[in-house]
PDB file of N, CA and C in Angstrom:
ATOM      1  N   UNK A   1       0.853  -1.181   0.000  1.00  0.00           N
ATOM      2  CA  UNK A   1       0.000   0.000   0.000  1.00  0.00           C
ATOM      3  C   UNK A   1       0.894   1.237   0.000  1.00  0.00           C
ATOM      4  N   UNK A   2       0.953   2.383  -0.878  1.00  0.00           N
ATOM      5  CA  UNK A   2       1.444   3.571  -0.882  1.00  0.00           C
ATOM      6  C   UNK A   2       1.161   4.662   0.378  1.00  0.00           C
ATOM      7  N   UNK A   3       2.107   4.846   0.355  1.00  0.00           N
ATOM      8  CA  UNK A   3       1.896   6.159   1.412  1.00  0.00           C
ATOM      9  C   UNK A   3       1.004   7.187   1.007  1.00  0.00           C
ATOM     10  N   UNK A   4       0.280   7.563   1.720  1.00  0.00           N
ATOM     11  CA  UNK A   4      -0.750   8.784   1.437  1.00  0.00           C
ATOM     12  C   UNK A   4      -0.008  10.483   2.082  1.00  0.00           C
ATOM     13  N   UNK A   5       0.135  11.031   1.420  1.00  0.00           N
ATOM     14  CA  UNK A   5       0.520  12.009   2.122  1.00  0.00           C
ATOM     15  C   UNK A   5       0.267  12.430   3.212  1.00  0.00           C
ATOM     16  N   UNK A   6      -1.186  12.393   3.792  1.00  0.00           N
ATOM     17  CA  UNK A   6      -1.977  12.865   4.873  1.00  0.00           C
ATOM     18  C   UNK A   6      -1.258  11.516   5.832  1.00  0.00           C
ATOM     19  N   UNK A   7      -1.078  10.341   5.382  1.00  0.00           N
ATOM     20  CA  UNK A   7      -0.454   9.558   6.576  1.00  0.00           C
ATOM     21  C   UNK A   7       0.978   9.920   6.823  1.00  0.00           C
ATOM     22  N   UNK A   8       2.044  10.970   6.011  1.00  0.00           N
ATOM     23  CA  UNK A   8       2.957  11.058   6.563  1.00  0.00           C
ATOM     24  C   UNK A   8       3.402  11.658   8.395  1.00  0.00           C
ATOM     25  N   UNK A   9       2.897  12.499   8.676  1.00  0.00           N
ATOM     26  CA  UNK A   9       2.239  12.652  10.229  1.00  0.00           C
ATOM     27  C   UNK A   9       2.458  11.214  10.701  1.00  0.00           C
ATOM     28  N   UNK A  10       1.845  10.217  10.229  1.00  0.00           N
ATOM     29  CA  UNK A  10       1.676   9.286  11.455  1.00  0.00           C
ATOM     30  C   UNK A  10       3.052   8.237  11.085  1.00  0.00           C
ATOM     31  N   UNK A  11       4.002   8.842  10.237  1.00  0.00           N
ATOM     32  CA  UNK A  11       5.017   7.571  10.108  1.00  0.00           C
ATOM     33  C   UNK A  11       5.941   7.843  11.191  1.00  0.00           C
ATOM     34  N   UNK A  12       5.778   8.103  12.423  1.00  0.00           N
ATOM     35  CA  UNK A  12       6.528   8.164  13.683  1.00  0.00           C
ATOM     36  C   UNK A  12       5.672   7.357  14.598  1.00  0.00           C
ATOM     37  N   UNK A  13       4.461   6.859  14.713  1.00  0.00           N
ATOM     38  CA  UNK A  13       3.407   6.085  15.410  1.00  0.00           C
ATOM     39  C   UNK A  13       3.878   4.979  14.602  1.00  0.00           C
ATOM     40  N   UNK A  14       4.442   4.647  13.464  1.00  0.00           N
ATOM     41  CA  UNK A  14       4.313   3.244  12.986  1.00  0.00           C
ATOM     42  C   UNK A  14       5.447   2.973  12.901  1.00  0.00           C
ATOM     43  N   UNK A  15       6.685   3.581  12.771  1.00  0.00           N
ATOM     44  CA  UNK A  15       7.931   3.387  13.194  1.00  0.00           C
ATOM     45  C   UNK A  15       8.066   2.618  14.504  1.00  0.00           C
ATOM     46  N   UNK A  16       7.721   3.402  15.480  1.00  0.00           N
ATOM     47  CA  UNK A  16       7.465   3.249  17.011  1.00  0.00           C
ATOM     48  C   UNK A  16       6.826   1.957  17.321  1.00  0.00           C
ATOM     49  N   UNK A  17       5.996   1.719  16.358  1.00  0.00           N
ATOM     50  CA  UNK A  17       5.264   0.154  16.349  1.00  0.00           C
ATOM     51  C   UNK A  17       5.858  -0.917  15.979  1.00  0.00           C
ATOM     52  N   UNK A  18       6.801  -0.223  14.781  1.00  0.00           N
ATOM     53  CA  UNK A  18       7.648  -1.517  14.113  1.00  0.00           C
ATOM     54  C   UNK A  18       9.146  -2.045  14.944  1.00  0.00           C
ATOM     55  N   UNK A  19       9.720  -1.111  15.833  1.00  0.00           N
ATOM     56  CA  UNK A  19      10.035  -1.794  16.719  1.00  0.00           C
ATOM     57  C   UNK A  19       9.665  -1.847  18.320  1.00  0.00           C
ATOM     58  N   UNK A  20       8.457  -2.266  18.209  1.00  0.00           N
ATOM     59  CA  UNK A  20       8.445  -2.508  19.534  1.00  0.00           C
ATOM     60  C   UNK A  20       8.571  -4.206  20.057  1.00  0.00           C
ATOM     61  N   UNK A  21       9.269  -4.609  20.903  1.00  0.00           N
ATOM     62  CA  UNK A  21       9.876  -6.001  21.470  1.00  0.00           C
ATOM     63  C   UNK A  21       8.550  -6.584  21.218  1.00  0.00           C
ATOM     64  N   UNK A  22       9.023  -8.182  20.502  1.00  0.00           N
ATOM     65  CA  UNK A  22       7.798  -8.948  20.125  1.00  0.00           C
ATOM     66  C   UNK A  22       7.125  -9.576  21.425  1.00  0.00           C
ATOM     67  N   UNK A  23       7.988  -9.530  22.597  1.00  0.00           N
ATOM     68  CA  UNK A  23       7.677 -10.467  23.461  1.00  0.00           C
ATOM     69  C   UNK A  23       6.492  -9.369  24.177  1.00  0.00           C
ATOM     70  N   UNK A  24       6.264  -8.431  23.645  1.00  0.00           N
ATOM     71  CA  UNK A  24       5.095  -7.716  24.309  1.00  0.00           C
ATOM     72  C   UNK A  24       4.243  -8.194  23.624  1.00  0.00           C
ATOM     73  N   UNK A  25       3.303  -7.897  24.586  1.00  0.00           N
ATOM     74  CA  UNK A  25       1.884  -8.757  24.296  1.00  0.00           C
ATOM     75  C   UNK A  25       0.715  -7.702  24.416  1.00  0.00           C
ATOM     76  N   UNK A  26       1.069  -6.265  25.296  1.00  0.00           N
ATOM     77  CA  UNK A  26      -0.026  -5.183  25.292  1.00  0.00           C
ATOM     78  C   UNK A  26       0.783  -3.843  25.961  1.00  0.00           C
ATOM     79  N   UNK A  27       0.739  -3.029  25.401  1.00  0.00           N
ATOM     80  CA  UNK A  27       1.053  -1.763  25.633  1.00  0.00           C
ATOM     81  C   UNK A  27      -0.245  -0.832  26.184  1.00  0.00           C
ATOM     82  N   UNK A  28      -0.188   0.367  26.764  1.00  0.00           N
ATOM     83  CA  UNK A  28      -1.374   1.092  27.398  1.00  0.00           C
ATOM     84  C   UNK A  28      -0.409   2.399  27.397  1.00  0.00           C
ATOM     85  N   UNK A  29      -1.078   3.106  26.311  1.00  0.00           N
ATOM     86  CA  UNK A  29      -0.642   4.997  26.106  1.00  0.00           C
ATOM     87  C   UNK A  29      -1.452   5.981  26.703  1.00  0.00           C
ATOM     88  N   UNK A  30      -1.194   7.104  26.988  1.00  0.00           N
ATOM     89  CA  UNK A  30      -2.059   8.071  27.639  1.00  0.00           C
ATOM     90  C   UNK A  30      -2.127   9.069  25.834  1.00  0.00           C
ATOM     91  N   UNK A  31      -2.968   9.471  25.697  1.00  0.00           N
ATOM     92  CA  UNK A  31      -2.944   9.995  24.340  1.00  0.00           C
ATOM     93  C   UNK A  31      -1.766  11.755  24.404  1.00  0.00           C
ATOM     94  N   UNK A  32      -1.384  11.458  25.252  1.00  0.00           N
ATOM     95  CA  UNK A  32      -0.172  12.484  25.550  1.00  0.00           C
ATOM     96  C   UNK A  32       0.984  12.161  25.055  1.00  0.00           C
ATOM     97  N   UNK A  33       1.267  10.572  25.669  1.00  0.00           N
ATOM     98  CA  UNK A  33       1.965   9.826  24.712  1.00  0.00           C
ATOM     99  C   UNK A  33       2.099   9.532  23.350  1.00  0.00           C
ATOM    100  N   UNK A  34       1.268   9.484  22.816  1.00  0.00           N
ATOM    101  CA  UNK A  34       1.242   9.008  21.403  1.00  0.00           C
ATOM    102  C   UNK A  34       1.566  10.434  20.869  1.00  0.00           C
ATOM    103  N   UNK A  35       0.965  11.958  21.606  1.00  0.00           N
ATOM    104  CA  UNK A  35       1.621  12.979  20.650  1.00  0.00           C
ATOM    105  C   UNK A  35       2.815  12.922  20.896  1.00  0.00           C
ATOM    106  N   UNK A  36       4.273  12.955  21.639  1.00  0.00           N
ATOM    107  CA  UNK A  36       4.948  12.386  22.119  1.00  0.00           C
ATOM    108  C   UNK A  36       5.572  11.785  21.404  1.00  0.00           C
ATOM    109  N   UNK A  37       4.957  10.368  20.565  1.00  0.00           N
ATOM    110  CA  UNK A  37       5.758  10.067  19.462  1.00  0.00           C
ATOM    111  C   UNK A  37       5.565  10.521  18.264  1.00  0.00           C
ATOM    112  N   UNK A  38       4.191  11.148  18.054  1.00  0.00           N
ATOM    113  CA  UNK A  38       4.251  11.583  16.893  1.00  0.00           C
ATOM    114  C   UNK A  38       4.845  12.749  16.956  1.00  0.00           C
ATOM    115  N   UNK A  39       5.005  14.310  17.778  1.00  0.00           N
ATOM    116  CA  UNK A  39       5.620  14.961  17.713  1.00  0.00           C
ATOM    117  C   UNK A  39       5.075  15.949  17.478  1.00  0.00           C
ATOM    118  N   UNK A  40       3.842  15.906  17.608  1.00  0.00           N
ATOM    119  CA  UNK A  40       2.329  16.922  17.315  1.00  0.00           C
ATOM    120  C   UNK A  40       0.971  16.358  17.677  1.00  0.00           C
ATOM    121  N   UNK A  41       0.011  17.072  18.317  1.00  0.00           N
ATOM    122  CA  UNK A  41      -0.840  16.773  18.795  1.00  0.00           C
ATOM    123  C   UNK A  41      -2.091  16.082  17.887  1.00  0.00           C
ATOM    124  N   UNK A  42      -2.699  15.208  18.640  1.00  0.00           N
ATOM    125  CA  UNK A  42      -3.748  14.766  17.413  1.00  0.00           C
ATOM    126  C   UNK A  42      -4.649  15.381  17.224  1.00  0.00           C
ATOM    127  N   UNK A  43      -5.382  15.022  16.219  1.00  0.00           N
ATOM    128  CA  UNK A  43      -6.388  15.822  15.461  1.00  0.00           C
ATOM    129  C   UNK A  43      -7.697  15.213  16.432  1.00  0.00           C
ATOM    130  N   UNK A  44      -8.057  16.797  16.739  1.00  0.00           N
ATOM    131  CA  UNK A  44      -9.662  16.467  17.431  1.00  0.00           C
ATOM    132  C   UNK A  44     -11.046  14.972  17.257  1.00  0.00           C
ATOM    133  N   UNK A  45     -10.444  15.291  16.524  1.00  0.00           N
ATOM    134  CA  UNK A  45     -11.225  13.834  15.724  1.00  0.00           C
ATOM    135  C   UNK A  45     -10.864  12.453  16.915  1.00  0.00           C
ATOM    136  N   UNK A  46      -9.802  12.427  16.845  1.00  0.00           N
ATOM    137  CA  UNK A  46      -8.702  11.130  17.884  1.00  0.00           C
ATOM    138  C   UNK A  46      -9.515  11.130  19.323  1.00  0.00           C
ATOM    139  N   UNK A  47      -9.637  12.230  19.759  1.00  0.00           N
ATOM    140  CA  UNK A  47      -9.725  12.858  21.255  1.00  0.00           C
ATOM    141  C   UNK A  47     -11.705  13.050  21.250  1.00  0.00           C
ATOM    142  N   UNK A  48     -12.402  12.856  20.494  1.00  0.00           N
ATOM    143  CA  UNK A  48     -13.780  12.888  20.174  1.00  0.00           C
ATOM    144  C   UNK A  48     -14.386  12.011  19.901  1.00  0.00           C
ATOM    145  N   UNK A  49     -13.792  11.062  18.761  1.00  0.00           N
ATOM    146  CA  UNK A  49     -14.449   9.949  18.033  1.00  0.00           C
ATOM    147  C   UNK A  49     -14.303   9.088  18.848  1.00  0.00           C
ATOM    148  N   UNK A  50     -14.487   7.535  18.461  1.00  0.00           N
ATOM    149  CA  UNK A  50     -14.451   6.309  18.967  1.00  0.00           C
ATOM    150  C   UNK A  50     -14.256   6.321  17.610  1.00  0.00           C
ATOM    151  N   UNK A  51     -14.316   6.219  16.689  1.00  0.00           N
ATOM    152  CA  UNK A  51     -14.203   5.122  15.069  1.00  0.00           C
ATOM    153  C   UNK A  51     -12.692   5.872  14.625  1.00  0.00           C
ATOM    154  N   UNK A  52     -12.288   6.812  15.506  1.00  0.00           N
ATOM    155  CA  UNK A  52     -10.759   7.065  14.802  1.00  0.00           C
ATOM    156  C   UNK A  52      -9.777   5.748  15.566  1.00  0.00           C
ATOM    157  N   UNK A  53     -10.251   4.996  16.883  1.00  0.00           N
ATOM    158  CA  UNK A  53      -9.747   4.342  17.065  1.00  0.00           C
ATOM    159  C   UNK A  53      -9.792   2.577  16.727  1.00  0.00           C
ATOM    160  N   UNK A  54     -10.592   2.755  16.130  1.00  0.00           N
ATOM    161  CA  UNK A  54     -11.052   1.235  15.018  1.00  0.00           C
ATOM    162  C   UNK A  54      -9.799   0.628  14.665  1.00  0.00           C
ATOM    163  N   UNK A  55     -10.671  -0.714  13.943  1.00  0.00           N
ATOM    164  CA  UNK A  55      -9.292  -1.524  13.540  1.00  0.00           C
ATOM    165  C   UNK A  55      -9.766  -2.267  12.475  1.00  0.00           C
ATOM    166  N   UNK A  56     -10.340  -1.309  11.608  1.00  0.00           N
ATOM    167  CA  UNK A  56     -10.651  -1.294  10.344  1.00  0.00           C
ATOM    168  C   UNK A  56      -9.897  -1.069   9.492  1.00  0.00           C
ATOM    169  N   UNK A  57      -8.894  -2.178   8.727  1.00  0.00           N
ATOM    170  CA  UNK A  57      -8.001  -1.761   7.394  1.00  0.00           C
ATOM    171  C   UNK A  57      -8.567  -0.788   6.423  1.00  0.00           C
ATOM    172  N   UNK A  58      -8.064   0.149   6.689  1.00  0.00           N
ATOM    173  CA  UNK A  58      -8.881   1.222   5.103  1.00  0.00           C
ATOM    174  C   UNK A  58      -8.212   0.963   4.157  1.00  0.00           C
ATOM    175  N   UNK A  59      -8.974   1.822   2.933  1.00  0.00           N
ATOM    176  CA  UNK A  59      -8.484   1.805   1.717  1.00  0.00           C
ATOM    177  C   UNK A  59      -7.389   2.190   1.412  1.00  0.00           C
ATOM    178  N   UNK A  60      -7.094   3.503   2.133  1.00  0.00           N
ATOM    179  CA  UNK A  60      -5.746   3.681   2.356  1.00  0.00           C
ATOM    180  C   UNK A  60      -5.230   4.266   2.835  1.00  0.00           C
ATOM    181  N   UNK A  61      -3.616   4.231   2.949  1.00  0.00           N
ATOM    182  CA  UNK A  61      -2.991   4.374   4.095  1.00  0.00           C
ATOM    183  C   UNK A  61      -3.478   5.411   5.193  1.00  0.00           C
ATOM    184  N   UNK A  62      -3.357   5.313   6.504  1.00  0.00           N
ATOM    185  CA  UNK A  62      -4.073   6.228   7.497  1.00  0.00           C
ATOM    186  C   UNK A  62      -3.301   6.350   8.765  1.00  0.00           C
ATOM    187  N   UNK A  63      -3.939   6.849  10.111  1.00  0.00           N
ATOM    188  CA  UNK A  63      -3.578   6.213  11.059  1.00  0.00           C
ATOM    189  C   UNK A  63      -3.537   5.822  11.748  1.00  0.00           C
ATOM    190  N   UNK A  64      -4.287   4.497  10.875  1.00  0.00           N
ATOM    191  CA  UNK A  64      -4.407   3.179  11.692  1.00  0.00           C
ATOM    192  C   UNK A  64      -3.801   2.163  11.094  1.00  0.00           C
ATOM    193  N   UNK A  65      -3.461   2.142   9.892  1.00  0.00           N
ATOM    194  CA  UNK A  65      -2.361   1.273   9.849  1.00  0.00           C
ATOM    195  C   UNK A  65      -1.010   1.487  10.244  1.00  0.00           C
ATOM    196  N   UNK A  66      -0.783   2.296  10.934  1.00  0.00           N
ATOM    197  CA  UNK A  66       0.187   2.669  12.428  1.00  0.00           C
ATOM    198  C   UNK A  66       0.382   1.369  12.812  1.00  0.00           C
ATOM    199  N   UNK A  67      -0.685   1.215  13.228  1.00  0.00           N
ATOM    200  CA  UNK A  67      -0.509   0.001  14.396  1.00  0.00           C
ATOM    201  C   UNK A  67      -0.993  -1.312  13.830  1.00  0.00           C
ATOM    202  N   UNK A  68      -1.788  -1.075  12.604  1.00  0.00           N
ATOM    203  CA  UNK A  68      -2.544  -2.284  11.960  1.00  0.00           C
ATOM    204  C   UNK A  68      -1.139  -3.445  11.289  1.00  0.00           C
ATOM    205  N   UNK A  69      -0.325  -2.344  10.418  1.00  0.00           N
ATOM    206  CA  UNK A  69       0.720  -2.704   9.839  1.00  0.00           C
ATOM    207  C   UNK A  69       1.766  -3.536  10.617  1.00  0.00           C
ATOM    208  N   UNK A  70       1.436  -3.540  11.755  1.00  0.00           N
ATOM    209  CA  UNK A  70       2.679  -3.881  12.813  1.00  0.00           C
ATOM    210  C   UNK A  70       2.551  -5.107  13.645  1.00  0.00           C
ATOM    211  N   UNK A  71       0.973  -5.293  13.722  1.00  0.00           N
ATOM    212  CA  UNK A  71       0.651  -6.659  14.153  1.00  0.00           C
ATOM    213  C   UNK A  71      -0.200  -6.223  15.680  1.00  0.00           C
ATOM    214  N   UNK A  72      -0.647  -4.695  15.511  1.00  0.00           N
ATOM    215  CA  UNK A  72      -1.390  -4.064  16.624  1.00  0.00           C
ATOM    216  C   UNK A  72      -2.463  -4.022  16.639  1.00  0.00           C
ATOM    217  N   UNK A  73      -3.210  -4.061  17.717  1.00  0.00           N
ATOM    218  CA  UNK A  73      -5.144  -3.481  17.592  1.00  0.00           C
ATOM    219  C   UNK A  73      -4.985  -3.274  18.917  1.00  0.00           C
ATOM    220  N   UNK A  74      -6.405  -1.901  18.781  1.00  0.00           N
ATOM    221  CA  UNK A  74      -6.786  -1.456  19.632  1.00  0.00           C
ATOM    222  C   UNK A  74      -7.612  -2.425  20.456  1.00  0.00           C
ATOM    223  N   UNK A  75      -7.185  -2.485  21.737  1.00  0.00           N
ATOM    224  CA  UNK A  75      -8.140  -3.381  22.731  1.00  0.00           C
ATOM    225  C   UNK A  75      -9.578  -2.744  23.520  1.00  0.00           C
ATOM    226  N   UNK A  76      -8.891  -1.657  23.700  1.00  0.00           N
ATOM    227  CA  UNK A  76      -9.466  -0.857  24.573  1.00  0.00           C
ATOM    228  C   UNK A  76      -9.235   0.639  24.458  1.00  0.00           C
ATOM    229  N   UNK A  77     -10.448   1.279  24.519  1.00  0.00           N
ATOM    230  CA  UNK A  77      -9.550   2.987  24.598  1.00  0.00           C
ATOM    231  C   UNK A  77     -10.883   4.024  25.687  1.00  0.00           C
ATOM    232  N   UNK A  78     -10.062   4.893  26.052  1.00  0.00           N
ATOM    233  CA  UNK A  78     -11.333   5.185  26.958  1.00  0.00           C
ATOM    234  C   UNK A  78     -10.814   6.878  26.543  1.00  0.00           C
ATOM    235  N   UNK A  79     -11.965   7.633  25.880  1.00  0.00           N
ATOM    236  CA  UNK A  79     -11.736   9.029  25.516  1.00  0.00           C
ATOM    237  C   UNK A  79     -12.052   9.943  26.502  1.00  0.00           C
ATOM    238  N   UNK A  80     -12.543   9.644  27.433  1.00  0.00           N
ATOM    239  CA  UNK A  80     -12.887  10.907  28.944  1.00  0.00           C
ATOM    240  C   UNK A  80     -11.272  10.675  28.996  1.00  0.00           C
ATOM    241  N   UNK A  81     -10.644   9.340  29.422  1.00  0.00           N
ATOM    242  CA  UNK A  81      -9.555   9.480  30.292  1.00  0.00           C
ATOM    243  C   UNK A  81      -7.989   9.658  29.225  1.00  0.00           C
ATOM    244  N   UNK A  82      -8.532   9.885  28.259  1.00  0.00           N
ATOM    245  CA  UNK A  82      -7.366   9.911  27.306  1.00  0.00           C
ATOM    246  C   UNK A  82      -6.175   8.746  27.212  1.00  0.00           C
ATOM    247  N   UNK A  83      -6.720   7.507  27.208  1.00  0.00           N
ATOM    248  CA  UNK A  83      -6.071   6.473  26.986  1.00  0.00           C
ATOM    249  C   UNK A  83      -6.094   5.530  26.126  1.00  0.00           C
ATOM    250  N   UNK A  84      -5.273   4.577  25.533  1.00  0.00           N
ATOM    251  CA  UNK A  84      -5.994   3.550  24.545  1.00  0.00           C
ATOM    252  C   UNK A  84      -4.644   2.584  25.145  1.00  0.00           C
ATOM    253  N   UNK A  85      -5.454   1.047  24.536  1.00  0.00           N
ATOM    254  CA  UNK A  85      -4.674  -0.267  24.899  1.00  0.00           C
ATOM    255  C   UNK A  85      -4.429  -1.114  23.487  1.00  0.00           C
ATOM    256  N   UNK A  86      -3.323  -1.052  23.003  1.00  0.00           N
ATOM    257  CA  UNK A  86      -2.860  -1.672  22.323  1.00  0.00           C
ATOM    258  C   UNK A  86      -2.563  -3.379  22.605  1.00  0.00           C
ATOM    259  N   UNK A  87      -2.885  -4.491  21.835  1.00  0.00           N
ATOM    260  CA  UNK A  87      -2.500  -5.644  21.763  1.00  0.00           C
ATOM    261  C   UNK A  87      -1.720  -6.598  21.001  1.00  0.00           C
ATOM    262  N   UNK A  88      -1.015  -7.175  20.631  1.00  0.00           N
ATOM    263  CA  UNK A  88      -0.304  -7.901  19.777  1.00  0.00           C
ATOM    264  C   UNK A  88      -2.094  -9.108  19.181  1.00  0.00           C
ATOM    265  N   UNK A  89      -2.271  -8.526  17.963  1.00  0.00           N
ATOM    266  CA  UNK A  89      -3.543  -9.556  17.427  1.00  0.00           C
ATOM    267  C   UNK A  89      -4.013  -9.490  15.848  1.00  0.00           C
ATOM    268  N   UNK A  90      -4.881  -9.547  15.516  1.00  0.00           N
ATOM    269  CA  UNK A  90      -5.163  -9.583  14.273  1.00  0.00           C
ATOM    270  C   UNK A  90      -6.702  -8.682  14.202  1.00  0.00           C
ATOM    271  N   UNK A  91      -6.986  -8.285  13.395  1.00  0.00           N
ATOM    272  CA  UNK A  91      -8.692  -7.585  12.867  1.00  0.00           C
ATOM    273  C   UNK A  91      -9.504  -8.194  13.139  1.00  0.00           C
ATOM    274  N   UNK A  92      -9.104  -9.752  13.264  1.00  0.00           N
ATOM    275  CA  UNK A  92     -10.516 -10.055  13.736  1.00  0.00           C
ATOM    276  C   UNK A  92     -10.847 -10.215  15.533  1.00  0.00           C
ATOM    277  N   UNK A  93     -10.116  -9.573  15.783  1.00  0.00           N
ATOM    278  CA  UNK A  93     -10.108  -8.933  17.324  1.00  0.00           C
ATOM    279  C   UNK A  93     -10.535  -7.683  17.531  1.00  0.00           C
ATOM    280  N   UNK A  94     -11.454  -7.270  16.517  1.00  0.00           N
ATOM    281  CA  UNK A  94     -10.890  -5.774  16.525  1.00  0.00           C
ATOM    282  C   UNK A  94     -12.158  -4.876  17.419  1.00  0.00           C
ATOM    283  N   UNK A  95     -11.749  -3.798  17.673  1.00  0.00           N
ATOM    284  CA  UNK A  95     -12.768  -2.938  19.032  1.00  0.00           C
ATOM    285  C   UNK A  95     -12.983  -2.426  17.885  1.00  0.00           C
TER     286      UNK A  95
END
């Protein structure tokens, strides 16, 4: 899949994914964190929605194949408290 321009922003979230130690099995970010790695704050959308945190392969590139690409899904995310839970799994796990 080609890079989309609009996903360049998130090629520091999927970097960050691609090495993270396999022997992890679940990570848990404060969404402070994740700007943090990306290096800019997220888009309102992140901090509002629930479907920005899906684990729905899109058409194309986004950022969610951040974490999709890497062997990640969202487990859990809770938007009052600004957190999300990453898992080592597949889509058909997906929140």
């Amino acid at each position: 899949m080609a890079k989309q321009p609009e996903f360049k922003k998130y090629l520091p979230l999927e970097e960050w994914f691609a090495h993270q130690p396999k022997r992890l099995k679940e990570i848990e970010l404060s969404f402070d964190q994740v700007e943090e790695i990306l290096g800019a704050p997220l888009p309102a959308s992140a901090t509002k929605l629930q479907t920005w945190w899906t684990n729905f392969h899109p058409k194309i590139q986004s950022h969610r194949t951040a974490w999709l690409n890497n062997g990640w899904i969202v487990a859990k995310f809770d938007l009052a408290a600004r957190r999300v839970k990453f898992v080592q799994g597949s889509v058909d796990k997906k929140c």
